[in-house]
C-alpha atoms as a PDB file:
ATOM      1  CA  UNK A   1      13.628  58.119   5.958  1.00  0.00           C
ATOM      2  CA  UNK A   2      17.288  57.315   4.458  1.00  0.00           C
ATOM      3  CA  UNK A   3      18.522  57.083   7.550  1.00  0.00           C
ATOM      4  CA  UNK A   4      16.139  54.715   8.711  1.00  0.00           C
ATOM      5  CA  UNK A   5      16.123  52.708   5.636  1.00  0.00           C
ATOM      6  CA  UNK A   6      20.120  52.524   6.321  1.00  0.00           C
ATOM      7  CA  UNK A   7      19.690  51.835   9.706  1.00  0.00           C
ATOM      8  CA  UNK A   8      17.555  48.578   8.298  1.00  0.00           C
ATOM      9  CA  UNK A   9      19.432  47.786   5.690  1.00  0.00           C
ATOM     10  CA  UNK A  10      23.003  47.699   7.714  1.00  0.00           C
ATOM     11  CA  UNK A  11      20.943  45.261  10.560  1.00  0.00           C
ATOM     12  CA  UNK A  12      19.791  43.110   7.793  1.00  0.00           C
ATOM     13  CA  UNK A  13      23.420  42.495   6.609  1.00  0.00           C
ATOM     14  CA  UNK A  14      24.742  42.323   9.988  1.00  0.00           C
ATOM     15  CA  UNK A  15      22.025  39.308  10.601  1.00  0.00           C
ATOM     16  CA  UNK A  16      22.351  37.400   7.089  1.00  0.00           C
ATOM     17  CA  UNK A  17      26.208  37.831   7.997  1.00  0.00           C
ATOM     18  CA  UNK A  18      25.601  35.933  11.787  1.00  0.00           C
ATOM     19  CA  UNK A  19      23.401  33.453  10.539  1.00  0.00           C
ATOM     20  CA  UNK A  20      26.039  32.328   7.770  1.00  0.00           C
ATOM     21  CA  UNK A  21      28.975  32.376   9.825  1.00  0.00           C
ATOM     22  CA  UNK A  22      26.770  30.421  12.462  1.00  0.00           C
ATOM     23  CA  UNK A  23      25.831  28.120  10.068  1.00  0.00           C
ATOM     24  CA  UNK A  24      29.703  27.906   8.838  1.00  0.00           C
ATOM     25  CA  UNK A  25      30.290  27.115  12.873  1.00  0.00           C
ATOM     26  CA  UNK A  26      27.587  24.291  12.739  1.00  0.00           C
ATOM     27  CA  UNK A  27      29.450  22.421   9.993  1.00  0.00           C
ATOM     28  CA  UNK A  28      32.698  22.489  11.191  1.00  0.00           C
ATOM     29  CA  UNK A  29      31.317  21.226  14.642  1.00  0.00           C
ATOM     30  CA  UNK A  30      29.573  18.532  12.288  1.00  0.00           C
ATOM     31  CA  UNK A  31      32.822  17.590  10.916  1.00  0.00           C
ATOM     32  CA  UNK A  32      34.936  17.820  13.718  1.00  0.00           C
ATOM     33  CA  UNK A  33      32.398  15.311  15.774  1.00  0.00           C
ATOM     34  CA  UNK A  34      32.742  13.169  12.661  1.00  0.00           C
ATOM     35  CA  UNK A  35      36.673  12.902  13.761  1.00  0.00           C
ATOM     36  CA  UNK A  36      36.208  11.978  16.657  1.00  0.00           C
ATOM     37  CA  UNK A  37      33.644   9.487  16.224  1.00  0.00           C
ATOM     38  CA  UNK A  38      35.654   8.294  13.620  1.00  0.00           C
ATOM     39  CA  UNK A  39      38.620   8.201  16.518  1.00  0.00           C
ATOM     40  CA  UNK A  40      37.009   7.260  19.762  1.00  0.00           C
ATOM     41  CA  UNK A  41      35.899   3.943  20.799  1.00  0.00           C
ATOM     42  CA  UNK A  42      31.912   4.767  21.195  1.00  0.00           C
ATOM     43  CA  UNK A  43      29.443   2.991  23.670  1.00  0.00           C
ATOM     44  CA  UNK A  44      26.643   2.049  21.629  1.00  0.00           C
ATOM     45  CA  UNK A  45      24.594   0.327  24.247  1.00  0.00           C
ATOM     46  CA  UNK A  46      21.002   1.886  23.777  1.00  0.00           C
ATOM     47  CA  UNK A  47      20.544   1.826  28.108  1.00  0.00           C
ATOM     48  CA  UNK A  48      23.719   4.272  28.409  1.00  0.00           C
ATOM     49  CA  UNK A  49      23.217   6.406  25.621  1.00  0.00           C
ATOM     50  CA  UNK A  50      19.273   6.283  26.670  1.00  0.00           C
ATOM     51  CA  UNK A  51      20.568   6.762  30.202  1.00  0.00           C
ATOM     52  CA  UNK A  52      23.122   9.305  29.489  1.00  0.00           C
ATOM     53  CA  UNK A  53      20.182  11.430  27.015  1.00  0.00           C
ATOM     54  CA  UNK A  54      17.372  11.275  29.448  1.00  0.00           C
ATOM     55  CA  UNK A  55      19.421  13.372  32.190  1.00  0.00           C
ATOM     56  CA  UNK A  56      20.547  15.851  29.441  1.00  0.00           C
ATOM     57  CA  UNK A  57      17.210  16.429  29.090  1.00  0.00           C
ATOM     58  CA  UNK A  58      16.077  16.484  32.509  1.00  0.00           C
ATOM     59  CA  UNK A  59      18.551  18.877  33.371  1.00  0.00           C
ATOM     60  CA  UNK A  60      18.132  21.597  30.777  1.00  0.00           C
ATOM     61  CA  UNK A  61      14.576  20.202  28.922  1.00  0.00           C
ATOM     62  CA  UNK A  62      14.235  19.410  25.251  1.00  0.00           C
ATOM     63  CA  UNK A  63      14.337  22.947  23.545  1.00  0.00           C
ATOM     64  CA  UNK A  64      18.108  22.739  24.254  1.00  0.00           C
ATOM     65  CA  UNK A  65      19.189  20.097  20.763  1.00  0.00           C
ATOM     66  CA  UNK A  66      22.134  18.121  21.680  1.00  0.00           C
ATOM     67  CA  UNK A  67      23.497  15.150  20.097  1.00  0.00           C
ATOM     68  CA  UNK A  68      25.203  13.009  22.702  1.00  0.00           C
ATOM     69  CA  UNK A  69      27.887  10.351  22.201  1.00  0.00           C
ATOM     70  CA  UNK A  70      29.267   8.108  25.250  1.00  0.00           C
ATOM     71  CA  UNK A  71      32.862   7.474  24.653  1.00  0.00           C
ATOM     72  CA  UNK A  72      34.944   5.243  26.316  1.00  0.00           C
ATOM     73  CA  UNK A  73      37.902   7.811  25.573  1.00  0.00           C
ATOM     74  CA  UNK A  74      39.521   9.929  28.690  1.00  0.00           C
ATOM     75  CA  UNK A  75      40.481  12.949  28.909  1.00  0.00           C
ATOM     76  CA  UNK A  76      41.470  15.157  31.768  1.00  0.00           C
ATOM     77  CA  UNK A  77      41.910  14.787  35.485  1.00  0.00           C
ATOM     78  CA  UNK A  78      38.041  15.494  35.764  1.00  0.00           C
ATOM     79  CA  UNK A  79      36.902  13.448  32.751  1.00  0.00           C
ATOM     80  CA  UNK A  80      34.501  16.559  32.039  1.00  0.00           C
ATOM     81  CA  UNK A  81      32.871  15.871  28.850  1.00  0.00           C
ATOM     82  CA  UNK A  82      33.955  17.460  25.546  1.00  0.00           C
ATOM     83  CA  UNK A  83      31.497  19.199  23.652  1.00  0.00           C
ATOM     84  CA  UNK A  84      31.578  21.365  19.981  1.00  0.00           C
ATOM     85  CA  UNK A  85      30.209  23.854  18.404  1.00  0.00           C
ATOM     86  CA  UNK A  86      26.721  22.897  16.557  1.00  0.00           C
ATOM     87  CA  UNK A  87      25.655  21.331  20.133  1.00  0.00           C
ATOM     88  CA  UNK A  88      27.699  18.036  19.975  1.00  0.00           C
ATOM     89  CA  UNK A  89      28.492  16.209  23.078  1.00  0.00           C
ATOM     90  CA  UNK A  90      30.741  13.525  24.211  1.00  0.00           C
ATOM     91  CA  UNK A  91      30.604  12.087  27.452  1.00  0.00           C
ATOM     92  CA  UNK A  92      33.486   9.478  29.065  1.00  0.00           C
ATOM     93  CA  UNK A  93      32.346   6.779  30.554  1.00  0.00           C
ATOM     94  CA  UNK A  94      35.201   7.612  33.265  1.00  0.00           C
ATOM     95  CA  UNK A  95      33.184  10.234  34.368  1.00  0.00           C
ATOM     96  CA  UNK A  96      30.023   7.679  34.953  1.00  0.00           C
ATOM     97  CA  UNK A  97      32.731   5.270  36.558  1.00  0.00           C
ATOM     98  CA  UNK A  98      34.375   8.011  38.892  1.00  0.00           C
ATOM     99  CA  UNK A  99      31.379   9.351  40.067  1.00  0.00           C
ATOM    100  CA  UNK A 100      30.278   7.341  43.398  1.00  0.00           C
ATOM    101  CA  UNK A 101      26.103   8.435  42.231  1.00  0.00           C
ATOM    102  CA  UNK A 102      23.886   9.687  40.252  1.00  0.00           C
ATOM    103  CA  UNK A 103      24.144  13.781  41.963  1.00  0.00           C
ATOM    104  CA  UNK A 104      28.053  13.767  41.172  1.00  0.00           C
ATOM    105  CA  UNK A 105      27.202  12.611  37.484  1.00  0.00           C
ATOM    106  CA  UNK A 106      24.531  14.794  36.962  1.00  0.00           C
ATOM    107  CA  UNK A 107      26.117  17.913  38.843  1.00  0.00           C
ATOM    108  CA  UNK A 108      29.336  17.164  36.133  1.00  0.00           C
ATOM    109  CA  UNK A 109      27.447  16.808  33.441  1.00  0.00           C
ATOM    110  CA  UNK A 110      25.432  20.438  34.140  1.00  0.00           C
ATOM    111  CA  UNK A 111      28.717  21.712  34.692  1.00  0.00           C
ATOM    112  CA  UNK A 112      29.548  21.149  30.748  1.00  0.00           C
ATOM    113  CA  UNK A 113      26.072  21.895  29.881  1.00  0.00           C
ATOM    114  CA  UNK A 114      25.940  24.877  31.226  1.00  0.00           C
ATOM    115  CA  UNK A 115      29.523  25.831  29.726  1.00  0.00           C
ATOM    116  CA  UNK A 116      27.865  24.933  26.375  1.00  0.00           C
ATOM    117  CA  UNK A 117      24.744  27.264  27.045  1.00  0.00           C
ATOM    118  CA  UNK A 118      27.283  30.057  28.167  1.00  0.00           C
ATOM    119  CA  UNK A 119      30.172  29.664  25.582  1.00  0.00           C
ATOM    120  CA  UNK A 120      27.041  29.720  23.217  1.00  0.00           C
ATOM    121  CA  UNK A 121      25.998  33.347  23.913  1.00  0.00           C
ATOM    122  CA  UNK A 122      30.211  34.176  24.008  1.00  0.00           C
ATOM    123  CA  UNK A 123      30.869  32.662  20.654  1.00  0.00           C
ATOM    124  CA  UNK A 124      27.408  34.314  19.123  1.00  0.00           C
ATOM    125  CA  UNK A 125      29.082  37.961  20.344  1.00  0.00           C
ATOM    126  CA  UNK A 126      32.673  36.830  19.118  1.00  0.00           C
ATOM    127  CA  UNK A 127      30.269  35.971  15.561  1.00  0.00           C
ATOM    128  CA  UNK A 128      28.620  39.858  15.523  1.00  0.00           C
ATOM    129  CA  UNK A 129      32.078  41.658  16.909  1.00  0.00           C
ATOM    130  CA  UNK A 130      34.479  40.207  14.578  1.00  0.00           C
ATOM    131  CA  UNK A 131      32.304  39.030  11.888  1.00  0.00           C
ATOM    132  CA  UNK A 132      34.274  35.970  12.338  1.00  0.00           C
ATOM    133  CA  UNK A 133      34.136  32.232  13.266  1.00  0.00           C
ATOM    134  CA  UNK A 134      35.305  32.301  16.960  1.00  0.00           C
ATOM    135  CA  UNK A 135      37.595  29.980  19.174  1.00  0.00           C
ATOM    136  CA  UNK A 136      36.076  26.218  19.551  1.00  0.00           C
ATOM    137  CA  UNK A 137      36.035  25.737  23.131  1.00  0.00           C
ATOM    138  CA  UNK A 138      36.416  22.076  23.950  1.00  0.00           C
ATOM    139  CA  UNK A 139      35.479  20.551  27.836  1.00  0.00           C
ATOM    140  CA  UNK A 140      35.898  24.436  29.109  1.00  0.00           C
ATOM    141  CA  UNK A 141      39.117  25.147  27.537  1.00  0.00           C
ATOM    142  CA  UNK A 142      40.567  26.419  24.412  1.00  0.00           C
ATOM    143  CA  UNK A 143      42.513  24.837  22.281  1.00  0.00           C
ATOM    144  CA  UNK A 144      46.133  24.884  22.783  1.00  0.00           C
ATOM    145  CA  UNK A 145      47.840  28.147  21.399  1.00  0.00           C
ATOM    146  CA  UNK A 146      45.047  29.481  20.692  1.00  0.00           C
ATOM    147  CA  UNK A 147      42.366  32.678  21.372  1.00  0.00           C
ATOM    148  CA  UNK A 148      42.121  33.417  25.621  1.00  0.00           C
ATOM    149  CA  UNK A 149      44.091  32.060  28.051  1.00  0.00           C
ATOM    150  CA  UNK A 150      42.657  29.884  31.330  1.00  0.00           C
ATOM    151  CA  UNK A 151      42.599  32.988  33.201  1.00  0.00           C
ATOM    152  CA  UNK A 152      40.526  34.138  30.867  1.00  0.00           C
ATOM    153  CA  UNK A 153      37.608  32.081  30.446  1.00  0.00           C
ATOM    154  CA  UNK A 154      37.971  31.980  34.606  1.00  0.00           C
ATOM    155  CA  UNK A 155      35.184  33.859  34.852  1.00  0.00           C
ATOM    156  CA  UNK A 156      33.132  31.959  32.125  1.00  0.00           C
ATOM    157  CA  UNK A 157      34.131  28.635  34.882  1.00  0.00           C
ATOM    158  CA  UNK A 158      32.671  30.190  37.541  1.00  0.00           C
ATOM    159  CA  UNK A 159      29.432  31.190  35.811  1.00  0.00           C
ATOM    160  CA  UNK A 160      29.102  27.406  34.770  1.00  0.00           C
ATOM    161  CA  UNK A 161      29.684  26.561  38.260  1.00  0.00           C
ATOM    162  CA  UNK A 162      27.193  28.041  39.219  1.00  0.00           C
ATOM    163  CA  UNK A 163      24.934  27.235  36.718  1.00  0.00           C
ATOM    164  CA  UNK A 164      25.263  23.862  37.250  1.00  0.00           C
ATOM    165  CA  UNK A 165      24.220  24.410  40.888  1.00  0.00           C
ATOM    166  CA  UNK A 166      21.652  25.931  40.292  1.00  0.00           C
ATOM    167  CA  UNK A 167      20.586  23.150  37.133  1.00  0.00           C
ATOM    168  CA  UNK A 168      21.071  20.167  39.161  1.00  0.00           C
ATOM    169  CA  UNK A 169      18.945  21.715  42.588  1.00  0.00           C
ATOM    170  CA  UNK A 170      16.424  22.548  40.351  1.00  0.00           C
ATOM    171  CA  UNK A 171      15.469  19.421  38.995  1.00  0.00           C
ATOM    172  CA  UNK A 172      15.479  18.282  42.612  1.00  0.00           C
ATOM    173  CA  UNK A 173      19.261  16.398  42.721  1.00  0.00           C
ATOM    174  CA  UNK A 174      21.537  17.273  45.624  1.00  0.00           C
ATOM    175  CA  UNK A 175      23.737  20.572  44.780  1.00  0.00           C
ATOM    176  CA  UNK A 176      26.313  19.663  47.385  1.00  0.00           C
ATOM    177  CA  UNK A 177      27.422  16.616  44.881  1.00  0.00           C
ATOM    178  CA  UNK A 178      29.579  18.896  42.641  1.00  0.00           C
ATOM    179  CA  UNK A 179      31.539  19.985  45.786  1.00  0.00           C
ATOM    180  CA  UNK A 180      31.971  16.158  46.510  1.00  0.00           C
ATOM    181  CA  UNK A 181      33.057  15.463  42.652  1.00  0.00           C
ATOM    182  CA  UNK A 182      35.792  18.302  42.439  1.00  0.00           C
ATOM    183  CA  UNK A 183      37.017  18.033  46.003  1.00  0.00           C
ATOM    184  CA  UNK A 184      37.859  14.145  45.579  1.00  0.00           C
ATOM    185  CA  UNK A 185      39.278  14.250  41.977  1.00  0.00           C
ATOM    186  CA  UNK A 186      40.624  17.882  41.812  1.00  0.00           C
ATOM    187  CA  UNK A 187      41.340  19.068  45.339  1.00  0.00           C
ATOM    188  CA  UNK A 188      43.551  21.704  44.390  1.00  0.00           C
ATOM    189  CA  UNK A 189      41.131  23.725  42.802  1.00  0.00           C
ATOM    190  CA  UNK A 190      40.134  25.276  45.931  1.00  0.00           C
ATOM    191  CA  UNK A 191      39.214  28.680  45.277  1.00  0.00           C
ATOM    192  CA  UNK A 192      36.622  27.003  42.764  1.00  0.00           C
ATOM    193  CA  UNK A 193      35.735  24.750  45.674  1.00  0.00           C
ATOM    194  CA  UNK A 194      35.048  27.986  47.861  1.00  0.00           C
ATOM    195  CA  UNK A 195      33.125  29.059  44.802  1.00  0.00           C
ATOM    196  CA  UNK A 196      30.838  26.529  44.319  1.00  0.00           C
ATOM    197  CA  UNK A 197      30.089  26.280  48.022  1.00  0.00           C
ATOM    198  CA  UNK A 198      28.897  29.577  48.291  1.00  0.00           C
ATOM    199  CA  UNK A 199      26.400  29.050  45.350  1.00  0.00           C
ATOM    200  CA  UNK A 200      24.944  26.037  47.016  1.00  0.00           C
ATOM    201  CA  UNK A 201      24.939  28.099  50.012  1.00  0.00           C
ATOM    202  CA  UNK A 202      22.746  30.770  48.359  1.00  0.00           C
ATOM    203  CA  UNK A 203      20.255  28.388  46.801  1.00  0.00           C
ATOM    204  CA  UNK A 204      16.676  28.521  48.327  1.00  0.00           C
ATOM    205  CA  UNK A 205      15.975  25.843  50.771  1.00  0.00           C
ATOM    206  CA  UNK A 206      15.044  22.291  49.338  1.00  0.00           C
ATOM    207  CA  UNK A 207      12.514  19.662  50.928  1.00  0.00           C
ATOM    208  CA  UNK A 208      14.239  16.802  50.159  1.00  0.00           C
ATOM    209  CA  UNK A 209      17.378  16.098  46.889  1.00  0.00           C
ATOM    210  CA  UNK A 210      18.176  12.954  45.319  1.00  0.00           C
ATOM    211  CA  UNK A 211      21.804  11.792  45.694  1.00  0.00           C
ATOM    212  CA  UNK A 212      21.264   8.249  43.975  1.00  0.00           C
ATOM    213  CA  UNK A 213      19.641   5.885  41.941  1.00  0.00           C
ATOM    214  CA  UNK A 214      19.489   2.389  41.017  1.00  0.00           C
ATOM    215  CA  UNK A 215      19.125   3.236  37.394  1.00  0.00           C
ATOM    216  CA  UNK A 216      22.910   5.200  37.705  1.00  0.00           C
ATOM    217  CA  UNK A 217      24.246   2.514  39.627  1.00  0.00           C
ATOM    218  CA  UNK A 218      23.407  -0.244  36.973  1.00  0.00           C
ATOM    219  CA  UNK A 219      24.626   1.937  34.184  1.00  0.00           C
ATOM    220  CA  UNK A 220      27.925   2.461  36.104  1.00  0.00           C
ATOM    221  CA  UNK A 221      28.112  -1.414  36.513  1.00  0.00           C
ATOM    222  CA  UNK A 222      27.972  -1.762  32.615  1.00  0.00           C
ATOM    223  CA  UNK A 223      30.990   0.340  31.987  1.00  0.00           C
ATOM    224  CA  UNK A 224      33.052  -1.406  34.442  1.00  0.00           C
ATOM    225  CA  UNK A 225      35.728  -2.989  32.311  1.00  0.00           C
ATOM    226  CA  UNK A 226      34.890  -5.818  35.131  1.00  0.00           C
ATOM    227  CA  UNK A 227      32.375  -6.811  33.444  1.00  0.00           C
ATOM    228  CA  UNK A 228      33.374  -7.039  30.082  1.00  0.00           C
ATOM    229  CA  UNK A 229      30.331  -5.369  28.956  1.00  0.00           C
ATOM    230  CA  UNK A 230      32.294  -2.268  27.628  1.00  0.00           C
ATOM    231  CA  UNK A 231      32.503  -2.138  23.648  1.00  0.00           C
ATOM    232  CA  UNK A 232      35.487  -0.898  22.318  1.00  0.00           C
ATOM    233  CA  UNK A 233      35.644   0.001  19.047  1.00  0.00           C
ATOM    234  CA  UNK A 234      38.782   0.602  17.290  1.00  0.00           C
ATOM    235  CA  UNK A 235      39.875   3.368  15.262  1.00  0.00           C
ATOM    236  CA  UNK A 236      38.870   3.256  11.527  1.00  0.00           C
ATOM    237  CA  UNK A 237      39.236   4.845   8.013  1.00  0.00           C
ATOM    238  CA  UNK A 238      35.373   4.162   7.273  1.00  0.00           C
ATOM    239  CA  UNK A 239      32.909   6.677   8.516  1.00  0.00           C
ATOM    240  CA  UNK A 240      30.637   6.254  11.397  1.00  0.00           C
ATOM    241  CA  UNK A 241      27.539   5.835   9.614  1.00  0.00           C
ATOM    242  CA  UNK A 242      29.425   2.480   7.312  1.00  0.00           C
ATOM    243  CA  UNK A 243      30.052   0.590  10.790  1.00  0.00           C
END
């Protein structure tokens, strides 16, 4: 009966111990998205961010909390979006503009998703092994000098890859649009090319996938600096919620 009550006791520690440093994680995600709000020049057209929020949801339903920003900040070759700890997303509007439809977008935008879902589960072992707050994984990769290297979180990539395949086909967009994405903006990649190929390969046969839309395509017109629609907003000392 010691033993047992022990046995409880340690496991009841061990879970009041994850759920603080969890909850420690959540704030400094909180925080850190408060920088770079704070930093970035946000879209705050309600049809993008609607847009942009209705596809995050389609793709992985509303159980999944996420609070989305559109930014019209760059960053990276694939303009991936950058995400934190806590569930906070921030999605370029480069990657809307780069994409030629709505497939590419949405296979992109699984992509990170589905790194968020998986880093998730890595960070929440990193939280019971060490008993510490783990790496913040930004876009896919760590920060600079700091916790694994690229090679890795390879396999953590591929997994996403994958994922995203399998996200996008599910909620009937064409899988093949990833391929199409990566191979035009990041050709070199091509073992994660060969990759992705493979999972599309081993999906179950679809009736029919959706490559496009005329929604996507007027939401891709409104961040065309064309247009003049895009609203920059500069960097400030006040915070977000004071603009």
């Amino acid at each position: 009966m010691r033993c047992a009550v022990l046995l409880l006791s340690c496991s009841m520690c061990a879970t009041a111990q994850d759920s603080n440093l969890a909850a420690r994680e959540a704030g400094l995600g909180a925080q850190m998205s408060g920088e770079v709000r704070r930093t970035s020049s946000l879209i705050r057209d309600p049809a993008v961010r609607g847009y942009v929020s209705q596809l995050a949801t389609k793709l992985i339903g509303p159980q999944f909390l996420l609070t989305l920003e559109v930014t019209d900040d760059d960053r990276g070759i694939t303009h991936e979006p950058v995400w934190l700890p806590g569930g906070y997303m921030f999605v370029s509007a480069a990657l809307i503009r780069t994409a030629h439809d709505e497939a590419e977008f949405a296979g992109m935008f699984a992509h990170a998703l589905a790194h968020e879902m998986n880093h998730d589960n890595l960070r929440m072992a990193a939280r019971t092994q060490t008993g510490t707050i783990p790496l913040i994984f930004m876009g896919g990769e760590p920060w600079p000098g700091l916790g694994p290297s690229i090679a890795q979180l390879r396999p953590f990539e591929r997994q996403a890859d994958e994922r995203a395949v399998k996200m996008t086909s599910e909620v009937g967009y064409d899988p093949e649009a990833l391929v199409r994405y990566i191979e035009r903006v990041n050709s070199a990649d091509a073992e994660r090319l060969d990759a992705i190929r493979k999972a599309v390969r081993d999906l179950p046969p679809q009736a029919s996938s959706v490559v496009d839309s005329s929604e996507f395509q007027r939401i891709r017109e409104k961040l065309t600096p064309a247009t003049g629609t895009i609203r920059n907003i500069p960097p400030t000392l006040r915070r977000p919620y004071e603009r």
